[in-house]
N, C-alpha and C. Protein backbone atom coordinates (compact mmCIF):
# COMPACT_ATOMS: atom_id res chain seq x y z
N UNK A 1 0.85 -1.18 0.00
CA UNK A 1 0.00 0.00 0.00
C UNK A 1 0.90 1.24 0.00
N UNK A 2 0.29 1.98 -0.96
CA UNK A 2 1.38 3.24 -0.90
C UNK A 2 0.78 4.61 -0.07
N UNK A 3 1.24 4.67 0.86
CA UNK A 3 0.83 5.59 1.89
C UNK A 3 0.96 7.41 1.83
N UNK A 4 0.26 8.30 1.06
CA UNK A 4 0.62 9.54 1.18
C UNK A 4 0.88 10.55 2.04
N UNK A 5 0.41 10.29 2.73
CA UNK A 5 0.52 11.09 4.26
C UNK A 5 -0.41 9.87 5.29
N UNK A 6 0.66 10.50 6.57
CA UNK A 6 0.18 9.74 7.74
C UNK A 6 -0.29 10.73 8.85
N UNK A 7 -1.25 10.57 9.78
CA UNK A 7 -2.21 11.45 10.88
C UNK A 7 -1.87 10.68 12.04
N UNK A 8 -1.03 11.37 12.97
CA UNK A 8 -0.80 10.70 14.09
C UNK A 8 -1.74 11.22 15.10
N UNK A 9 -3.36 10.93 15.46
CA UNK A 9 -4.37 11.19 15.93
C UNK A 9 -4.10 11.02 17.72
N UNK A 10 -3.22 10.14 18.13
CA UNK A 10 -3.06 9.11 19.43
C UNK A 10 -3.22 10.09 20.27
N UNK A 11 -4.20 9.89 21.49
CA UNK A 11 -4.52 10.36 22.62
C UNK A 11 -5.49 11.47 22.53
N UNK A 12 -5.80 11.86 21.80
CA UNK A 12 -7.21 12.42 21.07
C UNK A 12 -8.37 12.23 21.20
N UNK A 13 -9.56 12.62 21.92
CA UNK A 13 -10.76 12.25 22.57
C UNK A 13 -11.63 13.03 21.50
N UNK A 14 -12.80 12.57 21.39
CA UNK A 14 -13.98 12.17 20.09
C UNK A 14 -14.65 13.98 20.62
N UNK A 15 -14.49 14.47 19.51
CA UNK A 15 -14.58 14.36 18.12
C UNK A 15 -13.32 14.66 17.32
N UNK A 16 -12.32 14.69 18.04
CA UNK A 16 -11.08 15.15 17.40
C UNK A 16 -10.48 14.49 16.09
N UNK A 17 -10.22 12.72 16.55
CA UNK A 17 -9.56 12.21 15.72
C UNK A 17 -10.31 12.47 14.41
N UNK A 18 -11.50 12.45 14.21
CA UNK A 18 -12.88 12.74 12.67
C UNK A 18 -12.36 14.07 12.19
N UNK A 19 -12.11 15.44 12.90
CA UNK A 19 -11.83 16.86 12.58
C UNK A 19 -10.29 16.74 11.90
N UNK A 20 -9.49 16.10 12.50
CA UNK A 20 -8.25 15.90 12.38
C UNK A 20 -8.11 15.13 10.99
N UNK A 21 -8.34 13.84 10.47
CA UNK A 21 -9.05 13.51 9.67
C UNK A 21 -9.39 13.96 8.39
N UNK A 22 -10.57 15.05 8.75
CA UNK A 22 -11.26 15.32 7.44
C UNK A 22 -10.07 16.93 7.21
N UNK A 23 -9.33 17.40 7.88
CA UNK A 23 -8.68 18.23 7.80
C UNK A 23 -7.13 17.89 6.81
N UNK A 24 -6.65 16.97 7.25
CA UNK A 24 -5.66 16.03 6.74
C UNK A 24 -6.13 14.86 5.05
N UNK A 25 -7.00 15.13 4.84
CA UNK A 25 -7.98 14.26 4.01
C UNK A 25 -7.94 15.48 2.83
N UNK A 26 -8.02 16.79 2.96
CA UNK A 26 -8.69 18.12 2.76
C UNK A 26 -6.73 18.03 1.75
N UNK A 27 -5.62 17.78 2.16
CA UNK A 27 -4.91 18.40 2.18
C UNK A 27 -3.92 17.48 0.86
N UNK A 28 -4.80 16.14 0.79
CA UNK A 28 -3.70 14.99 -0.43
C UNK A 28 -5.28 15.05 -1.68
N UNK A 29 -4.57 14.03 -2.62
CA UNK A 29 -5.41 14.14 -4.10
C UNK A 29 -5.89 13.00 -3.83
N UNK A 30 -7.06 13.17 -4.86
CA UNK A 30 -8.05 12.23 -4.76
C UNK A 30 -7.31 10.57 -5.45
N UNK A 31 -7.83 9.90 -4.82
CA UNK A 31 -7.08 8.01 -5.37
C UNK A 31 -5.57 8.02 -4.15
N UNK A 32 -5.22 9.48 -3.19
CA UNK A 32 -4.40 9.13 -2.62
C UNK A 32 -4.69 8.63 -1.17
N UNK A 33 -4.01 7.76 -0.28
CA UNK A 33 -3.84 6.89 0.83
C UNK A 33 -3.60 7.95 2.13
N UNK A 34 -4.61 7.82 3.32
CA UNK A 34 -4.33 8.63 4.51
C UNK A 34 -4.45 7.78 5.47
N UNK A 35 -3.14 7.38 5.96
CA UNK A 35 -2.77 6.28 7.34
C UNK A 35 -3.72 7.30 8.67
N UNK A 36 -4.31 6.62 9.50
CA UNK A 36 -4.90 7.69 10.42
C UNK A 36 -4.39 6.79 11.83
N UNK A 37 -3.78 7.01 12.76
CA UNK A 37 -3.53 6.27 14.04
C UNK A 37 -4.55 6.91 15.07
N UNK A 38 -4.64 6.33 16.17
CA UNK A 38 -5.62 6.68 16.59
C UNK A 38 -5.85 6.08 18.18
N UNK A 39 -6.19 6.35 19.06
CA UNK A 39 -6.08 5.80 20.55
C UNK A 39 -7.51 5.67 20.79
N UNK A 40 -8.13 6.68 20.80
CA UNK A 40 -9.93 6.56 21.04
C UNK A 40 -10.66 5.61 20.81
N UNK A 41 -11.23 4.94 21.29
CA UNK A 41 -11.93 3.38 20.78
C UNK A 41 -13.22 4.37 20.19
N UNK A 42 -14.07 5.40 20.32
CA UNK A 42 -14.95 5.73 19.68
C UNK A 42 -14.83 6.30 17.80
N UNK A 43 -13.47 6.30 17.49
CA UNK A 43 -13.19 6.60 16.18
C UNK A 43 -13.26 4.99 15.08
N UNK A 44 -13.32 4.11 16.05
CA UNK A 44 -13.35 3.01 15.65
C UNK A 44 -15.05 3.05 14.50
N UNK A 45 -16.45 3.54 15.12
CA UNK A 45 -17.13 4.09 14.49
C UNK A 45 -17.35 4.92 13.56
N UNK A 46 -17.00 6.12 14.49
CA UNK A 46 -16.87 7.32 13.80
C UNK A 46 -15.70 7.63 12.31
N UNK A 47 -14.72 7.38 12.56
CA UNK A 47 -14.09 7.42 11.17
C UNK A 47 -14.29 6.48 10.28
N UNK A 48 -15.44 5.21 10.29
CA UNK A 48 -15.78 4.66 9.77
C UNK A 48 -16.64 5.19 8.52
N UNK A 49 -17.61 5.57 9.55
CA UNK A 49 -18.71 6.35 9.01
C UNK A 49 -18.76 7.58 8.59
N UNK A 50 -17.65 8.14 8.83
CA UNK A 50 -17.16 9.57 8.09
C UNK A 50 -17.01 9.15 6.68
N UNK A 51 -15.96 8.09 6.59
CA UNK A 51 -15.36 7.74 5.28
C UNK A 51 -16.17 7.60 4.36
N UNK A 52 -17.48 6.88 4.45
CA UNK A 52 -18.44 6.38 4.35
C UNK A 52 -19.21 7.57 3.71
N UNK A 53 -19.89 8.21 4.68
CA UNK A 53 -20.62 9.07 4.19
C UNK A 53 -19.74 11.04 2.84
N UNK A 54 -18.57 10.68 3.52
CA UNK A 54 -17.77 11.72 2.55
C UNK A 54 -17.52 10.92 1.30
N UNK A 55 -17.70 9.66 0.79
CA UNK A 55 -17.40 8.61 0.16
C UNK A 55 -16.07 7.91 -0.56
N UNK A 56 -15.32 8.14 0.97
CA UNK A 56 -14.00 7.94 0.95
C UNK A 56 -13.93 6.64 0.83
N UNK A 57 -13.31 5.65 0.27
CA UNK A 57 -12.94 4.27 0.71
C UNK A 57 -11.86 3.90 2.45
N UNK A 58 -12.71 3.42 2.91
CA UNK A 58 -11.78 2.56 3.88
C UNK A 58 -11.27 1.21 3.92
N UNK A 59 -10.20 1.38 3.15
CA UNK A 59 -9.56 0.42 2.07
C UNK A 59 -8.70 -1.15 3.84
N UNK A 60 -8.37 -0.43 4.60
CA UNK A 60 -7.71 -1.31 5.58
C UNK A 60 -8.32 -0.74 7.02
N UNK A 61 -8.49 -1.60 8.22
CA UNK A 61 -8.61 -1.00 9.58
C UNK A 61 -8.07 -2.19 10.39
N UNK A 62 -7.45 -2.01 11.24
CA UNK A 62 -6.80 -2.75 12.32
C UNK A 62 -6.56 -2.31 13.26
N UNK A 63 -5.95 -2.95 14.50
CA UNK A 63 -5.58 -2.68 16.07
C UNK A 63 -4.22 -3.72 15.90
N UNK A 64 -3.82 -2.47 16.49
CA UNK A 64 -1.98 -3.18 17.33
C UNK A 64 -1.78 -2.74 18.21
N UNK A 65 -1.38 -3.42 19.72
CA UNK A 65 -1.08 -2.50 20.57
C UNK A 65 -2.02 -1.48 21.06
N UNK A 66 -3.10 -1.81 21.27
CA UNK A 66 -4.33 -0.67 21.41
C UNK A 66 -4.36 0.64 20.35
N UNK A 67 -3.92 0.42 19.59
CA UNK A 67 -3.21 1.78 18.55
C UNK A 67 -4.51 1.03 17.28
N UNK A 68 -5.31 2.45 16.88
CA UNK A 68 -6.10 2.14 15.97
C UNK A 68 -5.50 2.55 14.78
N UNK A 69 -5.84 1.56 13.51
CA UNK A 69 -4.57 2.10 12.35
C UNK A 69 -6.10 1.91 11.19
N UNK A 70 -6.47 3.46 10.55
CA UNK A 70 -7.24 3.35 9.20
C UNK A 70 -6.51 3.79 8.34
N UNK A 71 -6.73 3.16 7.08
CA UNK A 71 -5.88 3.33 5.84
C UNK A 71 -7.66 3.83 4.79
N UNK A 72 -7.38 4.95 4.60
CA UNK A 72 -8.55 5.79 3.96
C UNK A 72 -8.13 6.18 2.25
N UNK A 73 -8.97 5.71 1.25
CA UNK A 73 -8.39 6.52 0.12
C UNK A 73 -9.52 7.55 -0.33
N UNK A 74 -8.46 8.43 -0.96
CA UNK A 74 -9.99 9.75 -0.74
C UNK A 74 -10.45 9.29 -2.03
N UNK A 75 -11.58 9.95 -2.32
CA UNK A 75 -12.41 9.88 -3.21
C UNK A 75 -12.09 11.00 -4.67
């Protein structure tokens, strides 16, 4: 996966990591890759359904280490 920019979100309480996100999202080209990390278990939803409804692809999502990792391609 070729990664264009990465969002180091960690320790960030809701609604941040989504603002942070669509701000950082705002800033690469469309078909490009935004790694998002993330600590909040409520972004686990929420940047789901952001992606979703902005009609971003959320191409990968995982947990390591309590560390939430979305791999988003914009639209």
């Amino acid at each position: 996966m070729n990664i264009t920019k990465t969002l180091d979100a960690k320790g960030l309480a809701c609604p941040m990591p989504v603002v942070r996100t669509k701000k950082a999202i705002d800033t690469i080209n469309s078909g490009e890759i935004l790694e998002v990390l993330a600590t909040d278990k409520g972004a686990l939803s929420d940047i789901t359904a952001w992606a979703k409804s902005g009609g971003h692809t959320l191409l990968e999502q995982k947990t390591e280490d309590d560390i939430l990792y979305f791999y988003i391609q914009k639209a």
